[in-house]
Structure formats: structure tokens, C-alpha cells
PDB file of N, CA and C in Angstrom:
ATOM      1  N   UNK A   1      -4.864  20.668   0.241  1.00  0.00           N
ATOM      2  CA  UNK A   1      -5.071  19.586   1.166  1.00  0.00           C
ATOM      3  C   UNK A   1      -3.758  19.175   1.825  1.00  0.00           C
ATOM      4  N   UNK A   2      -2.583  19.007   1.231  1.00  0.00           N
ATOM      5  CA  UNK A   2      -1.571  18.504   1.492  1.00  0.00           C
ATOM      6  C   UNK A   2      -1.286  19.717   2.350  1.00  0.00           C
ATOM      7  N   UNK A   3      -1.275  21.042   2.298  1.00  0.00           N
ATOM      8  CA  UNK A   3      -0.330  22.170   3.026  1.00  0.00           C
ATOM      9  C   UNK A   3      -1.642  22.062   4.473  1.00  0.00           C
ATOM     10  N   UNK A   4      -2.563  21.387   4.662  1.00  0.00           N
ATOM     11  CA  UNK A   4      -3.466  21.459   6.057  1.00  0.00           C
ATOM     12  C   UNK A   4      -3.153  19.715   6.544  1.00  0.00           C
ATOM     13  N   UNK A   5      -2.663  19.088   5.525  1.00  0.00           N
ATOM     14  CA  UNK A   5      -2.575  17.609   6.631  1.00  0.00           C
ATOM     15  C   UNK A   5      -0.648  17.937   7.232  1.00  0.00           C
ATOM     16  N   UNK A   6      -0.060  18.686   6.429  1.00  0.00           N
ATOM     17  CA  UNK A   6       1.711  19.207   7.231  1.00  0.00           C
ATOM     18  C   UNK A   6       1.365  19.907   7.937  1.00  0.00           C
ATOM     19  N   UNK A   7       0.332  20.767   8.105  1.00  0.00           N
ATOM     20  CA  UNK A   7      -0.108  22.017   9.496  1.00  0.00           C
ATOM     21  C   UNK A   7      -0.349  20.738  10.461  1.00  0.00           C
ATOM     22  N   UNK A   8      -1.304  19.996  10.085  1.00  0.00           N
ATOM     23  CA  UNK A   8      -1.514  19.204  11.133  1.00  0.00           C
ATOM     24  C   UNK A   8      -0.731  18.436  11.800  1.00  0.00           C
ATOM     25  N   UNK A   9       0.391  17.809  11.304  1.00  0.00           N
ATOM     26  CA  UNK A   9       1.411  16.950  11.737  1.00  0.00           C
ATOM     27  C   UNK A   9       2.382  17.580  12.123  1.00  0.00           C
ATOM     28  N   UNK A  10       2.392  18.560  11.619  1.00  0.00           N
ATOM     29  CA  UNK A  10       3.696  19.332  12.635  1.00  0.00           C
ATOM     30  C   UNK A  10       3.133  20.252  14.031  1.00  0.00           C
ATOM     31  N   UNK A  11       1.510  20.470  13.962  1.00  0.00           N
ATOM     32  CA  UNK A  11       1.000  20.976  15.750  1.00  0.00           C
ATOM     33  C   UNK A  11       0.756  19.783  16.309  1.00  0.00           C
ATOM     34  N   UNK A  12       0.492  18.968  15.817  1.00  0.00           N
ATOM     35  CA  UNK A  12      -0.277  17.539  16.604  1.00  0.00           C
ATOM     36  C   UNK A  12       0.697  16.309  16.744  1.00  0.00           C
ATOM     37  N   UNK A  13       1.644  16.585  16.176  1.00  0.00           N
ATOM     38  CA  UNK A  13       2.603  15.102  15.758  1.00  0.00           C
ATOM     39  C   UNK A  13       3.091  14.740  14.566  1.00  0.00           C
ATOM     40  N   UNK A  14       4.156  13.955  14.287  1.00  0.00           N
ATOM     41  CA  UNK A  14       4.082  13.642  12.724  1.00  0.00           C
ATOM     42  C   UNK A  14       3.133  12.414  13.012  1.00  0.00           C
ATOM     43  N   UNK A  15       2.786  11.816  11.652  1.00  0.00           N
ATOM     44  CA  UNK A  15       2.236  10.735  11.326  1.00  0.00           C
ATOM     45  C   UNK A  15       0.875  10.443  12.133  1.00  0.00           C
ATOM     46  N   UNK A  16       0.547  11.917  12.686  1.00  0.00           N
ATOM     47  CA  UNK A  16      -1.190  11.993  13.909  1.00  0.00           C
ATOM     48  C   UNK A  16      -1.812  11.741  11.928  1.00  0.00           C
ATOM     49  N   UNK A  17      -1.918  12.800  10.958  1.00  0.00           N
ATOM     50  CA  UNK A  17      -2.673  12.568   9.499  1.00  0.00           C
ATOM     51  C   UNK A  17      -1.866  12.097   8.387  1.00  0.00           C
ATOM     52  N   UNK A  18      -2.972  10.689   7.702  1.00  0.00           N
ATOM     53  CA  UNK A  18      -1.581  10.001   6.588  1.00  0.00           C
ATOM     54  C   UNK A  18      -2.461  10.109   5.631  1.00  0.00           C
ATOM     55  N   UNK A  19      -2.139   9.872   4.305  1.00  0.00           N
ATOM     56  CA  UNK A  19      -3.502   9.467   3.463  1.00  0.00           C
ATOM     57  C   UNK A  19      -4.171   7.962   3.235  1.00  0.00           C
ATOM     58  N   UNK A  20      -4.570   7.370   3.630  1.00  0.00           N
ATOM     59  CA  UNK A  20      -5.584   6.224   3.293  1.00  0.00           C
ATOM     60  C   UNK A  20      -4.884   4.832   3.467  1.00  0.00           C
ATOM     61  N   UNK A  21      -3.531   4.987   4.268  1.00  0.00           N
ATOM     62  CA  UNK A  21      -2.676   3.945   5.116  1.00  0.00           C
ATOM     63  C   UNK A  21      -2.810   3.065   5.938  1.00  0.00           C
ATOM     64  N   UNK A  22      -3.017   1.756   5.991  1.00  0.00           N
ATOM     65  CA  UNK A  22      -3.435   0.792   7.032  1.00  0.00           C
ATOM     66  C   UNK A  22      -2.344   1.063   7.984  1.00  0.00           C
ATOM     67  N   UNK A  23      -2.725   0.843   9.294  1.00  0.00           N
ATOM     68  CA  UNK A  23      -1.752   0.732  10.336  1.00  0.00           C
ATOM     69  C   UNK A  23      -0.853  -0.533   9.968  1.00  0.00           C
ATOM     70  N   UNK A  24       0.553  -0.089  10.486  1.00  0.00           N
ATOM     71  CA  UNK A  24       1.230  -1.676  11.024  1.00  0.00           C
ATOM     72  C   UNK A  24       0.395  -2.756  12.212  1.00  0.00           C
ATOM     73  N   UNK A  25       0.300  -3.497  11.074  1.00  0.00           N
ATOM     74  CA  UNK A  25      -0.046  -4.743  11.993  1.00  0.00           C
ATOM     75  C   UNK A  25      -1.716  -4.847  12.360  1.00  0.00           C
ATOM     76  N   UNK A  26      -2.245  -4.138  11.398  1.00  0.00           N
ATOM     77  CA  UNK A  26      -3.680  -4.570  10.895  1.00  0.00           C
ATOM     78  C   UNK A  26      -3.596  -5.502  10.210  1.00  0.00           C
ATOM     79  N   UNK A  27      -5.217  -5.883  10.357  1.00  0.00           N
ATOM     80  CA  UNK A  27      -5.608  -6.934   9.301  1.00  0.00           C
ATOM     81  C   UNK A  27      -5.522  -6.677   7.883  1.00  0.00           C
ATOM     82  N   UNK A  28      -5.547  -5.361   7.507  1.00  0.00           N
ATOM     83  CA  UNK A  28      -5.502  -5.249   6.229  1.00  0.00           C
ATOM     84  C   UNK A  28      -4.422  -4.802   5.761  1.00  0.00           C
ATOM     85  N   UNK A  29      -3.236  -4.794   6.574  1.00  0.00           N
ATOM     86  CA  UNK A  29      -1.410  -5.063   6.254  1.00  0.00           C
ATOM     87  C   UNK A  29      -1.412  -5.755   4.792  1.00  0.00           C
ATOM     88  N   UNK A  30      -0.479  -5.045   4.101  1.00  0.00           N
ATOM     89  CA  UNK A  30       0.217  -6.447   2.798  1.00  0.00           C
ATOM     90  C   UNK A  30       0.714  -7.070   3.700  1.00  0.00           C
ATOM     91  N   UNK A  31       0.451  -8.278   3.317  1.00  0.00           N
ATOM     92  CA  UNK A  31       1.198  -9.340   3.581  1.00  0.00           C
ATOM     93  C   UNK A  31       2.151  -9.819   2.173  1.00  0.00           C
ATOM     94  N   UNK A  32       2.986  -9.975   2.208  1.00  0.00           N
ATOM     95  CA  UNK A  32       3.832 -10.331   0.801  1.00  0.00           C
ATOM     96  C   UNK A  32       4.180 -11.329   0.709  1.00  0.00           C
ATOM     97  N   UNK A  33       4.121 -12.166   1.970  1.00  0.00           N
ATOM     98  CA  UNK A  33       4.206 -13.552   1.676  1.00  0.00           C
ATOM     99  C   UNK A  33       3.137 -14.261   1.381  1.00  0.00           C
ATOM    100  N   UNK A  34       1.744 -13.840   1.248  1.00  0.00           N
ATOM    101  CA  UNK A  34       0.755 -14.652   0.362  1.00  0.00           C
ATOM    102  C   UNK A  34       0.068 -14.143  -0.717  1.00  0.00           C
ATOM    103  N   UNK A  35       0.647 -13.368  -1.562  1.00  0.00           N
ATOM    104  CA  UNK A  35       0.376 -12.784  -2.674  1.00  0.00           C
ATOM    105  C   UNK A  35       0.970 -13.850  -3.779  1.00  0.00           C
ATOM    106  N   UNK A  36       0.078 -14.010  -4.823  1.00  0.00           N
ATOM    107  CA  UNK A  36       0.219 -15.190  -6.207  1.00  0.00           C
ATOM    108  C   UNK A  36       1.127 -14.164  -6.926  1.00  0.00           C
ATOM    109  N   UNK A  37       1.226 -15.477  -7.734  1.00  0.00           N
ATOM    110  CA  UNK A  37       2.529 -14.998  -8.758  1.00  0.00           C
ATOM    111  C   UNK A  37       1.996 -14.133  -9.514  1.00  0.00           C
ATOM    112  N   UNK A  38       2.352 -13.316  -9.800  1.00  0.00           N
ATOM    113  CA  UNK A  38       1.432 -12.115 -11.317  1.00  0.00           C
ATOM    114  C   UNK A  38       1.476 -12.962 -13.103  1.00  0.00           C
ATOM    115  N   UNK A  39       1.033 -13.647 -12.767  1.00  0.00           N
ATOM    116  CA  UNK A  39       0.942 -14.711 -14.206  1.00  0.00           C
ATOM    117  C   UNK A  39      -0.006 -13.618 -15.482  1.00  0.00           C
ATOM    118  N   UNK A  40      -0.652 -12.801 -14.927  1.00  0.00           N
ATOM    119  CA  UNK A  40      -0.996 -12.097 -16.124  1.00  0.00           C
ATOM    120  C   UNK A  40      -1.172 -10.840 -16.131  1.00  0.00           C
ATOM    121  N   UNK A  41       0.087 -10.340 -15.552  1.00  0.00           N
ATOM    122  CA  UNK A  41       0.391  -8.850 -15.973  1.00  0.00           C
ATOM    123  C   UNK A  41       1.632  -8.383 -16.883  1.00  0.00           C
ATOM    124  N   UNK A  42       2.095  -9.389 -17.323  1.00  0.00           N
ATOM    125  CA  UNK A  42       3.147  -9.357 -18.492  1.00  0.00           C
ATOM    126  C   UNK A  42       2.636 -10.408 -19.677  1.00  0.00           C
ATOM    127  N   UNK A  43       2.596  -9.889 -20.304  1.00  0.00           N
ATOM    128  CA  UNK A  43       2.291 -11.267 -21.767  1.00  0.00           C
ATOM    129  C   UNK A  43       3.509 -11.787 -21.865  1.00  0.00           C
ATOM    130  N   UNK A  44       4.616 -11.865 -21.781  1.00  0.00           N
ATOM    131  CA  UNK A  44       5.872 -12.611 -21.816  1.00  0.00           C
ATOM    132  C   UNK A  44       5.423 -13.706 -20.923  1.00  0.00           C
ATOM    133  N   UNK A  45       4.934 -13.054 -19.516  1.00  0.00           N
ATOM    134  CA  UNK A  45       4.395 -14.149 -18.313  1.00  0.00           C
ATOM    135  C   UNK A  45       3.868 -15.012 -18.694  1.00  0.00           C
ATOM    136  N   UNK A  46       2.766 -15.227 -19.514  1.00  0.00           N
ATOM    137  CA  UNK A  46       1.552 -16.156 -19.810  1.00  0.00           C
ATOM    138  C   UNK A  46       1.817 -17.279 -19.687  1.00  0.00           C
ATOM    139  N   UNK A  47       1.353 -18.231 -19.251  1.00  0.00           N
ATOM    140  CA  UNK A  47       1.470 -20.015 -19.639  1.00  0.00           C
ATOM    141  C   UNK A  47       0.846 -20.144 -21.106  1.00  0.00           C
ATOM    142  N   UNK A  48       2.143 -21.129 -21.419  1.00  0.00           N
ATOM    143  CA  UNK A  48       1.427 -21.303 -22.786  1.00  0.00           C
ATOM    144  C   UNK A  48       1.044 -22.809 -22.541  1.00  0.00           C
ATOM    145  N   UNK A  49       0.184 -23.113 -23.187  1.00  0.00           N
ATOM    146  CA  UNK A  49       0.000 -24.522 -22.914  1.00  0.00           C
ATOM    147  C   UNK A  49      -0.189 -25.003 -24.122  1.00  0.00           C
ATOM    148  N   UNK A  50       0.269 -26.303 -24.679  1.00  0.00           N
ATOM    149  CA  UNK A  50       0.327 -27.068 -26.118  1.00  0.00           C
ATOM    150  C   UNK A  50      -0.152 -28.172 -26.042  1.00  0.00           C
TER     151      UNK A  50
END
């Protein structure tokens, strides 16, 4: 798969085939400035509450 999407980008263009990449400046862009804190992907992270 990979040696027919480099055939393709090097007759057609680079970056004409990507794999499964939102465009810049879609709606479905990360945005990184409204992503939450990761409070529970580290157990060190956790709130402890007493």
C-alpha cells in the first residue's frame, strides 16, 4: 500500500495521497488549545480527595 500511495505522490504531486489526515484548517483540526487536562491517564495524576 505504502509503495502505490509514493507512486502516487511522486506522478501526481506530493501530499495529492496522505493516510486518514484532516486538512489544515478543517473543522476537525486539533485544536490544542481546548483539550482538558489528562487527569486520568497517569495514576500519579489522580485527584485525591480526603
Amino acid at each position: 500500500m505504502m509503495a502505490t500511495i509514493d507512486k502516487l505522490n511522486r506522478e501526481l504531486g506530493k501530499g495529492t495521497v496522505q493516510m486518514g489526515l484532516p486538512c489544515k484548517g478543517s473543522a476537525w483540526s486539533l485544536r490544542s488549545e481546548r483539550r482538558t487536562p489528562r487527569y486520568t491517564t497517569q495514576w500519579n495524576e489522580l485527584l485525591i480527595v480526603k
